[in-house]
N, C-alpha and C. Protein backbone atom coordinates (compact mmCIF):
# COMPACT_ATOMS: atom_id res chain seq x y z
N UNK A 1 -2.84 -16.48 -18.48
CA UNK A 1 -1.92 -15.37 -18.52
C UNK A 1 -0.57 -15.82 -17.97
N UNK A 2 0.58 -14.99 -18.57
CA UNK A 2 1.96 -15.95 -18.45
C UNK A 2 2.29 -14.86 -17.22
N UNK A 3 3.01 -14.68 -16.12
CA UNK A 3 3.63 -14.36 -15.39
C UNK A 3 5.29 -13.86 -15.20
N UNK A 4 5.52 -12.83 -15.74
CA UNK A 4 7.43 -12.96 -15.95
C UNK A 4 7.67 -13.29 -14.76
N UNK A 5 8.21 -14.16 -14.59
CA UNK A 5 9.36 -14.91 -13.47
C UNK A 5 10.17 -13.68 -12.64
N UNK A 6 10.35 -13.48 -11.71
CA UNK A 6 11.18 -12.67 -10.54
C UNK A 6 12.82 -12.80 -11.30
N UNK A 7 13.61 -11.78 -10.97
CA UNK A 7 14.96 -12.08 -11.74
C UNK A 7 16.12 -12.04 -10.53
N UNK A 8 15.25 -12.85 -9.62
CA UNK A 8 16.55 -13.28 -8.27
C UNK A 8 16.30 -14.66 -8.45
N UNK A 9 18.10 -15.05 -7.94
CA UNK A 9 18.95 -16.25 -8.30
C UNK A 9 17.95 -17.04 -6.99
N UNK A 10 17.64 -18.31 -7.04
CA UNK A 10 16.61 -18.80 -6.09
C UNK A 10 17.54 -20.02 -6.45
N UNK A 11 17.98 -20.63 -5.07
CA UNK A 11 18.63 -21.84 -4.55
C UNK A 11 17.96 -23.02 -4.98
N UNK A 12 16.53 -23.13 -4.96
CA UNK A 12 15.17 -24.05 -5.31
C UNK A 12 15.13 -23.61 -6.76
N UNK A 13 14.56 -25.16 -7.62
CA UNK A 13 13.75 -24.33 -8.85
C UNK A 13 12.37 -24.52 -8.64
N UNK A 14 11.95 -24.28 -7.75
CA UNK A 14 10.17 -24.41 -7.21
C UNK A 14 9.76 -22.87 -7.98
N UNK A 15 8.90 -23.05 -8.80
CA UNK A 15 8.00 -22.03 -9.37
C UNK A 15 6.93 -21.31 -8.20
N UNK A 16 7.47 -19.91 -8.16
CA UNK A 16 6.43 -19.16 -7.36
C UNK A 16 4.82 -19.17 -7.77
N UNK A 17 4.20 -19.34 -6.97
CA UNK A 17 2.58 -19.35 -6.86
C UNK A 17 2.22 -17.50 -7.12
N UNK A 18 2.11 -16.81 -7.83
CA UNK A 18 2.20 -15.49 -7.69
C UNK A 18 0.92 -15.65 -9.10
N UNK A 19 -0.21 -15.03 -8.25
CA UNK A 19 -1.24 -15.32 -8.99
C UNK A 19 -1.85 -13.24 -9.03
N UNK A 20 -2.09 -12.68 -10.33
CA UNK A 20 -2.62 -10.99 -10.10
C UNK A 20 -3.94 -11.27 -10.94
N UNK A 21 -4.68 -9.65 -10.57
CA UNK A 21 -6.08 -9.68 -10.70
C UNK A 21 -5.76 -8.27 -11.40
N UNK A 22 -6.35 -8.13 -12.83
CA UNK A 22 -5.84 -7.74 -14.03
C UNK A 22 -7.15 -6.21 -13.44
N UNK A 23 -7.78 -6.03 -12.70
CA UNK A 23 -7.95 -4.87 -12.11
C UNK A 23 -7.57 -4.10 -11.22
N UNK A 24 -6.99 -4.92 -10.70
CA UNK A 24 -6.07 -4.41 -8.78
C UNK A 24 -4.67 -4.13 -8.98
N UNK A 25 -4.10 -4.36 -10.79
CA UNK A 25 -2.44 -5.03 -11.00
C UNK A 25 -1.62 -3.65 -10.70
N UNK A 26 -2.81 -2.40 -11.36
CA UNK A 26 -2.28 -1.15 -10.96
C UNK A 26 -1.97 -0.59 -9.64
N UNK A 27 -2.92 -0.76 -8.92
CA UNK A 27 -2.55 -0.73 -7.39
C UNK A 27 -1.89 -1.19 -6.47
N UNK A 28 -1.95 -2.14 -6.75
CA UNK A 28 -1.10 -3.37 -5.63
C UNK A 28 0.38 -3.70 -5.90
N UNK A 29 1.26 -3.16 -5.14
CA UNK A 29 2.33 -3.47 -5.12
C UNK A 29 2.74 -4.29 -4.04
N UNK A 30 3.55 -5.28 -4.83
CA UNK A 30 4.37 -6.80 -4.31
C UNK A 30 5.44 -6.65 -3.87
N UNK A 31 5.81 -7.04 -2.45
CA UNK A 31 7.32 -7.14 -2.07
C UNK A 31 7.82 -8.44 -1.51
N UNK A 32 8.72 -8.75 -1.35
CA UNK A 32 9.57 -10.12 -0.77
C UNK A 32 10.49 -9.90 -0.30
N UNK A 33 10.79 -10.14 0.93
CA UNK A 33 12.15 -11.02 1.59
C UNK A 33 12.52 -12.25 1.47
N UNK A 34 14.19 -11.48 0.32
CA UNK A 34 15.14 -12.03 0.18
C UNK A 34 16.14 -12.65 1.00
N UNK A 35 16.47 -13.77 1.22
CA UNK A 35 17.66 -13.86 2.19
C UNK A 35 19.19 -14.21 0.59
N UNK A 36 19.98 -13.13 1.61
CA UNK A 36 21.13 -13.03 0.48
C UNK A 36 21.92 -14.30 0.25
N UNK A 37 22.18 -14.85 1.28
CA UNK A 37 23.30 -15.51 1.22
C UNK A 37 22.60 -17.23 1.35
N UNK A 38 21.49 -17.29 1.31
CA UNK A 38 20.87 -18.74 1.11
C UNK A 38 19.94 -18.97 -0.11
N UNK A 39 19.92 -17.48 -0.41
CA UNK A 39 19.00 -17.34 -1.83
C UNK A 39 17.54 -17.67 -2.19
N UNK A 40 17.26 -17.54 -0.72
CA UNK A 40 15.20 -17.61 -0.70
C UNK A 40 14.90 -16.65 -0.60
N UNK A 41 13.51 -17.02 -0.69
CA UNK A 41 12.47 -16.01 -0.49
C UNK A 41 11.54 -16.32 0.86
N UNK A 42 11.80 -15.15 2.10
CA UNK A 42 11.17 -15.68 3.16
C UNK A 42 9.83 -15.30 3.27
N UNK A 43 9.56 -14.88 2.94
CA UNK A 43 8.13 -14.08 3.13
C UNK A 43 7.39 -12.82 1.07
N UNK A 44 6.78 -13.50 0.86
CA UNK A 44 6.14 -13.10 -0.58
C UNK A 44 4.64 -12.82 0.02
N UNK A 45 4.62 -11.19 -0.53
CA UNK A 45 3.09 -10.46 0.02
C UNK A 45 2.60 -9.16 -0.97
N UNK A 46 2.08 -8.54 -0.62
CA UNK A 46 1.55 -6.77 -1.03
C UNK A 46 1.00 -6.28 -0.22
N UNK A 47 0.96 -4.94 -0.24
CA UNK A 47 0.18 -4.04 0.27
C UNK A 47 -1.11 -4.39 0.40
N UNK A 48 -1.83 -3.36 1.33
CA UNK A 48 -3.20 -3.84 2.08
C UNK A 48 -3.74 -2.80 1.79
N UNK A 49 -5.23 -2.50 1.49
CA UNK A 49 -5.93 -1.04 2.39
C UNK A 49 -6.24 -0.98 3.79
N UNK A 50 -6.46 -0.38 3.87
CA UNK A 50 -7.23 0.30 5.30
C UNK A 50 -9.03 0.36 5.09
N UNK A 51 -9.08 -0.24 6.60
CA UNK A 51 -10.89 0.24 6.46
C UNK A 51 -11.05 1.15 6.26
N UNK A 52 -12.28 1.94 7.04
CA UNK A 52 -12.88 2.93 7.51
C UNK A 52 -12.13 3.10 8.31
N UNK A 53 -12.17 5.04 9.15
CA UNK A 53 -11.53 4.82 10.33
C UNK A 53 -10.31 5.53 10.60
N UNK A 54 -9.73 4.69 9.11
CA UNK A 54 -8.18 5.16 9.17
C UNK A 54 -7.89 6.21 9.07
N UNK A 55 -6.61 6.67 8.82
CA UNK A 55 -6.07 8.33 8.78
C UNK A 55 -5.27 7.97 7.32
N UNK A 56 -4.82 6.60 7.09
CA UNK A 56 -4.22 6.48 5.85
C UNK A 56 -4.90 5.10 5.20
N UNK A 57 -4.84 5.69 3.97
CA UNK A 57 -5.55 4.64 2.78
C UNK A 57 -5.34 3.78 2.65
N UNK A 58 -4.06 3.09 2.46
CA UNK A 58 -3.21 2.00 2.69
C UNK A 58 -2.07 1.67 3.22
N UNK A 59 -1.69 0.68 3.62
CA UNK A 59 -0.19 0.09 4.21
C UNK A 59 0.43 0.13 2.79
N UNK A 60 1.40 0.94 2.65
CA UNK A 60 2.26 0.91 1.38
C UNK A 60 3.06 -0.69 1.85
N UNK A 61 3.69 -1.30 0.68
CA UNK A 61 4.55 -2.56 0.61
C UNK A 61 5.57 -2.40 1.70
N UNK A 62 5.92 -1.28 1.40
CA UNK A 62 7.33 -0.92 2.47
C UNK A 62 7.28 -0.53 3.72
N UNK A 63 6.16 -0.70 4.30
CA UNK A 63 5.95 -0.43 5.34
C UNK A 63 6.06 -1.60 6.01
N UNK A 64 4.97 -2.70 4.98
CA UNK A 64 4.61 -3.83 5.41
C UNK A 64 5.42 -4.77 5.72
N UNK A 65 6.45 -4.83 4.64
CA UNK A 65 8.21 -5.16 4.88
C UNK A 65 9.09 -5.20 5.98
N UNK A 66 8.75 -3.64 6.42
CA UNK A 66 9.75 -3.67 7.17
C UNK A 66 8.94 -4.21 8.28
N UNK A 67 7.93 -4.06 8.63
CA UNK A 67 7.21 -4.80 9.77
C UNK A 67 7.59 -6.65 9.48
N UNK A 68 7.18 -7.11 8.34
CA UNK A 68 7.86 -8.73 8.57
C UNK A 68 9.21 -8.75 8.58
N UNK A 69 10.45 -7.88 7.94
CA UNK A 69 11.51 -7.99 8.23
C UNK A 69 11.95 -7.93 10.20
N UNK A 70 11.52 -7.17 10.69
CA UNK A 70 12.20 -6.22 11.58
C UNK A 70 11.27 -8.15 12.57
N UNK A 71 10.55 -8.64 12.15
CA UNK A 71 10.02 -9.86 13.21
C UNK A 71 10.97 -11.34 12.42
N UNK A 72 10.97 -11.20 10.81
CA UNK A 72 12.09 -12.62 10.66
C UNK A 72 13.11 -12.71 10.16
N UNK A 73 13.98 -11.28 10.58
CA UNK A 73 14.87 -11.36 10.22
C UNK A 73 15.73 -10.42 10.91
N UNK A 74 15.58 -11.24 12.52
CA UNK A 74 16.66 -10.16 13.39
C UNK A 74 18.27 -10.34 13.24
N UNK A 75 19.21 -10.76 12.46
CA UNK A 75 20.41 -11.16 11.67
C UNK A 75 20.38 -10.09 10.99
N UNK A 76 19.51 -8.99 10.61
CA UNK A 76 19.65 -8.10 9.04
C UNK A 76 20.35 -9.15 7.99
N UNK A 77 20.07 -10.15 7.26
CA UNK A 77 20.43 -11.07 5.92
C UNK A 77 19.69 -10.73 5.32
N UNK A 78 18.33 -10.02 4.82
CA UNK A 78 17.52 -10.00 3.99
C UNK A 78 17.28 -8.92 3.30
N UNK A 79 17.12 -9.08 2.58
CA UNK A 79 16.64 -7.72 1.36
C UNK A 79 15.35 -7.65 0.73
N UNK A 80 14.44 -6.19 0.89
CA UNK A 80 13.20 -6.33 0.31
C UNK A 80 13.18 -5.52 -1.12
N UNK A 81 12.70 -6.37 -1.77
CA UNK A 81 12.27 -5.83 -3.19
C UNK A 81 10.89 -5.86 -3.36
N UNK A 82 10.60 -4.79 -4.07
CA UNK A 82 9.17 -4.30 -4.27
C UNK A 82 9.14 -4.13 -5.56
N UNK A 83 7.68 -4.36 -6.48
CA UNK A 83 7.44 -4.15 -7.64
C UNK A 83 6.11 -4.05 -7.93
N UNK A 84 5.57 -4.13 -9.30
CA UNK A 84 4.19 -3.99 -9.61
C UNK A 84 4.11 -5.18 -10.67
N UNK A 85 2.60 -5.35 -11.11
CA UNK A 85 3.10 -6.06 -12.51
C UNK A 85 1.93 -5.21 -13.31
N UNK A 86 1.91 -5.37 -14.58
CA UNK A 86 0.78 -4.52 -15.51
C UNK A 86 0.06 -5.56 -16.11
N UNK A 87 -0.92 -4.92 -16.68
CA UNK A 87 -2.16 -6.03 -17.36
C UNK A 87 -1.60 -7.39 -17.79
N UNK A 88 0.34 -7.35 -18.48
CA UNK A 88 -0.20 -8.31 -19.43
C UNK A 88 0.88 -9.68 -18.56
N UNK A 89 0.78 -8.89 -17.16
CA UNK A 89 2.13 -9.61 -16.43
C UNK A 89 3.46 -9.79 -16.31
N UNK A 90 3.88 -8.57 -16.99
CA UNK A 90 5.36 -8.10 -16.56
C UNK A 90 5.52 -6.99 -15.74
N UNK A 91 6.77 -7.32 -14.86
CA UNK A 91 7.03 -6.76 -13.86
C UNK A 91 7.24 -5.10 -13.99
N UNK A 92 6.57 -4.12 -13.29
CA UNK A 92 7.05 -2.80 -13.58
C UNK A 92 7.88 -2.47 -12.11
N UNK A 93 8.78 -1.14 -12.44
CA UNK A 93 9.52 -0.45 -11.41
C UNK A 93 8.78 0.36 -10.42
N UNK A 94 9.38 -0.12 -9.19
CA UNK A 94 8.42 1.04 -8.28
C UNK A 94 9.05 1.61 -7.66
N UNK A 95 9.22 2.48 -6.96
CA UNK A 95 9.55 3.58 -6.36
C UNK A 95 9.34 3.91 -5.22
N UNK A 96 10.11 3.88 -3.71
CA UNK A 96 9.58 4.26 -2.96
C UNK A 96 9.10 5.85 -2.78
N UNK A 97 7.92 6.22 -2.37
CA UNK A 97 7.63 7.73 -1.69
C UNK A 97 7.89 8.46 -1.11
N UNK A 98 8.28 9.71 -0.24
CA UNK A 98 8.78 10.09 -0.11
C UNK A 98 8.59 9.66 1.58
N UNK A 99 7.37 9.45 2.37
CA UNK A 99 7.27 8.72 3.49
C UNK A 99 8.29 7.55 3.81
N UNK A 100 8.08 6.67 2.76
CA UNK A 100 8.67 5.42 2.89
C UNK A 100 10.00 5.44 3.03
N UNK A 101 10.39 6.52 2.24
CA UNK A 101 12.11 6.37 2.08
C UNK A 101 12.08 7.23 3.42
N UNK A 102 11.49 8.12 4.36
CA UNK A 102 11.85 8.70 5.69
C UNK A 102 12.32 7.76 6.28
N UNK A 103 10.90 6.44 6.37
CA UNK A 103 10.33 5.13 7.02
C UNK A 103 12.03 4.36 7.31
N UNK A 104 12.19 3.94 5.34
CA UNK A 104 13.83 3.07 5.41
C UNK A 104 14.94 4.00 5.95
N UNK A 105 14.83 5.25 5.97
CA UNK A 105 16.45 6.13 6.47
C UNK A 105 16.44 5.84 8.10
N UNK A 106 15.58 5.72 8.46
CA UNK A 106 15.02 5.67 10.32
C UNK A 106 15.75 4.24 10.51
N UNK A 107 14.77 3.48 9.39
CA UNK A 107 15.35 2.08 10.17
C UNK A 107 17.05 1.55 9.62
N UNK A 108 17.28 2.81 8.99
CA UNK A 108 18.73 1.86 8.28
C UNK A 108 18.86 0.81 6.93
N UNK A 109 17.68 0.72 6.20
CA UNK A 109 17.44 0.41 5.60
C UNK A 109 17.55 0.65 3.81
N UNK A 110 18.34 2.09 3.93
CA UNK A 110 18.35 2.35 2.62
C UNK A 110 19.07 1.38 1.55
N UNK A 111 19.56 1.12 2.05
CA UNK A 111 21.13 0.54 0.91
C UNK A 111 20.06 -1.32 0.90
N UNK A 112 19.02 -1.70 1.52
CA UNK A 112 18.24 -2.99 1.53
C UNK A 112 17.45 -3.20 0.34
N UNK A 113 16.44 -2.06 0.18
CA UNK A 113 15.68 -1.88 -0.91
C UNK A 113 15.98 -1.76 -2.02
N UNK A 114 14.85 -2.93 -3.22
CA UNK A 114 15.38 -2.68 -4.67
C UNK A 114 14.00 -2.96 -5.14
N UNK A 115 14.13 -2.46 -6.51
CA UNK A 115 13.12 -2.65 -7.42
C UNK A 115 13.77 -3.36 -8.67
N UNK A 116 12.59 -4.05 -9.61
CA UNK A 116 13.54 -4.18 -10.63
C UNK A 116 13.38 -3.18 -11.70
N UNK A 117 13.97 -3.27 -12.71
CA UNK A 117 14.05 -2.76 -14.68
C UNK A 117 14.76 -3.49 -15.20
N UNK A 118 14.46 -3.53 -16.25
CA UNK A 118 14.38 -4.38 -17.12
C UNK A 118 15.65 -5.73 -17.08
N UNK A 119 14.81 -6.82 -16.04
CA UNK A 119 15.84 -7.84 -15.60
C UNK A 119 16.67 -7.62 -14.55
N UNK A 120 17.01 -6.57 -13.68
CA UNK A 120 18.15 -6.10 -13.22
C UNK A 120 17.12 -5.56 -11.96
N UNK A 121 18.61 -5.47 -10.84
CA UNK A 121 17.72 -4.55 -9.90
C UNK A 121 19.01 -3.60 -9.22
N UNK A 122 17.55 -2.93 -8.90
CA UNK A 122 17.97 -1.44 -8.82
C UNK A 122 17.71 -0.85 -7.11
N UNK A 123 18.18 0.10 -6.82
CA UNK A 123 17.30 0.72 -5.49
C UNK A 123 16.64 1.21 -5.81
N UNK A 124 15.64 1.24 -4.94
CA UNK A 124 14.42 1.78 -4.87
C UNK A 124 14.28 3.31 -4.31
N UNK A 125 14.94 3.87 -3.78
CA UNK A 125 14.75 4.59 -3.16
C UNK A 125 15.52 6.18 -4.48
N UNK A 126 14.83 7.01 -4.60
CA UNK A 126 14.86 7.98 -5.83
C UNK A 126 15.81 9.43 -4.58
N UNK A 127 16.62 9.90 -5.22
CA UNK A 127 17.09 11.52 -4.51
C UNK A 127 16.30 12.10 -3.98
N UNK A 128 14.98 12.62 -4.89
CA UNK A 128 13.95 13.42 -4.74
C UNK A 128 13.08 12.54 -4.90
N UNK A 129 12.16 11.58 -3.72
CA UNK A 129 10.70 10.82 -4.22
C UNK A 129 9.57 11.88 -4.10
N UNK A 130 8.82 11.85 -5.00
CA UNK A 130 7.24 11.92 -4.83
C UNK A 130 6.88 11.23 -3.81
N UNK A 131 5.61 12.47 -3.12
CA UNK A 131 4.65 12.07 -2.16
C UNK A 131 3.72 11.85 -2.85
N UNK A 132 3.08 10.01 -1.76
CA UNK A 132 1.95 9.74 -2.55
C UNK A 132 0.83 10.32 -2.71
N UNK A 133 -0.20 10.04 -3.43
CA UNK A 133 -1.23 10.00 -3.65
C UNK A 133 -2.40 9.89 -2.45
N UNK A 134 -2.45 9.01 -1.72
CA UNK A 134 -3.20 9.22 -0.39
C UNK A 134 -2.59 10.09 0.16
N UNK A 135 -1.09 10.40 0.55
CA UNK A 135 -0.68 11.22 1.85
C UNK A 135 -0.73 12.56 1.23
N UNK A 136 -0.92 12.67 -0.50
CA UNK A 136 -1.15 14.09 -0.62
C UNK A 136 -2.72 14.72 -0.63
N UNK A 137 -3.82 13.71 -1.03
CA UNK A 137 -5.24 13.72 -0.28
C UNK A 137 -5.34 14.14 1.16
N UNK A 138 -4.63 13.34 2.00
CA UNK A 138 -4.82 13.39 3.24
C UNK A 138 -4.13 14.41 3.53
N UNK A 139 -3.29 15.41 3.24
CA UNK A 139 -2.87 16.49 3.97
C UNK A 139 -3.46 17.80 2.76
N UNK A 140 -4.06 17.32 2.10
CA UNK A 140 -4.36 18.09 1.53
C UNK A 140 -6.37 18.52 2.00
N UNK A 141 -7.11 17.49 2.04
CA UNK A 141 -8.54 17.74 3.48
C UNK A 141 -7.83 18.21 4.58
């Protein structure tokens, strides 16, 4: 399966190792720190679940982000982009929630976040986001 390539300018032409599992592709959303002005990628990951236990289903991407940002990248140089990919391995748009975008307004973070479409990137962060899917389960028991 072919992989569309990320559409940030990368200083290296080292091909990312970015390997998906054509059942999980729906769920799992991918984010990276960008550094702007050296043009890497410091850190390439996704979202997690949660055991048992928890109160929430999963660590959304942007959570997870800002937790590796806020530890390697005390300068603020970096930018996180988040995305998905679909069955056949192109990149889809994601959206932060309506949590997440609370999450980035707290930390200052709005104007950091992007997603892509088609080649291009965009912010992530929507006027009006939708609440997810777990946090509307969970306040909804």
């Amino acid at each position: 399966m072919i992989i569309e390539s990320l559409p940030l300018v990368l200083k290296n032409n080292d091909t990312l190792n970015i390997y998906i599992n054509k059942d999980t592709c729906n769920v799992s959303v991918r984010y990276c720190l960008y550094e702007r002005k050296k043009k890497r990628i410091i850190k390439l990951s996704e979202n997690r679940p949660n055991g048992y236990g928890s109160s929430k289903i999963t660590y959304h991407a942007e959570e997870c982000a800002i937790k590796d940002l806020l530890n390697l990248d005390p300068k603020n140089k970096c930018d996180i982009y988040i995305w998905r990919y679909n069955k056949r391995g192109e990149i889809k748009t994601k959206y932060c929630c309506k949590s997440c975008s609370r999450l980035l307004q707290k930390y200052n973070l709005e104007e950091r976040i992007f997603t892509f479409m088609n080649g291009k990137k965009i912010n992530a962060i929507l006027k009006n986001p939708v609440e997810s899917l777990g946090n509307s389960i969970r306040n909804y028991g």
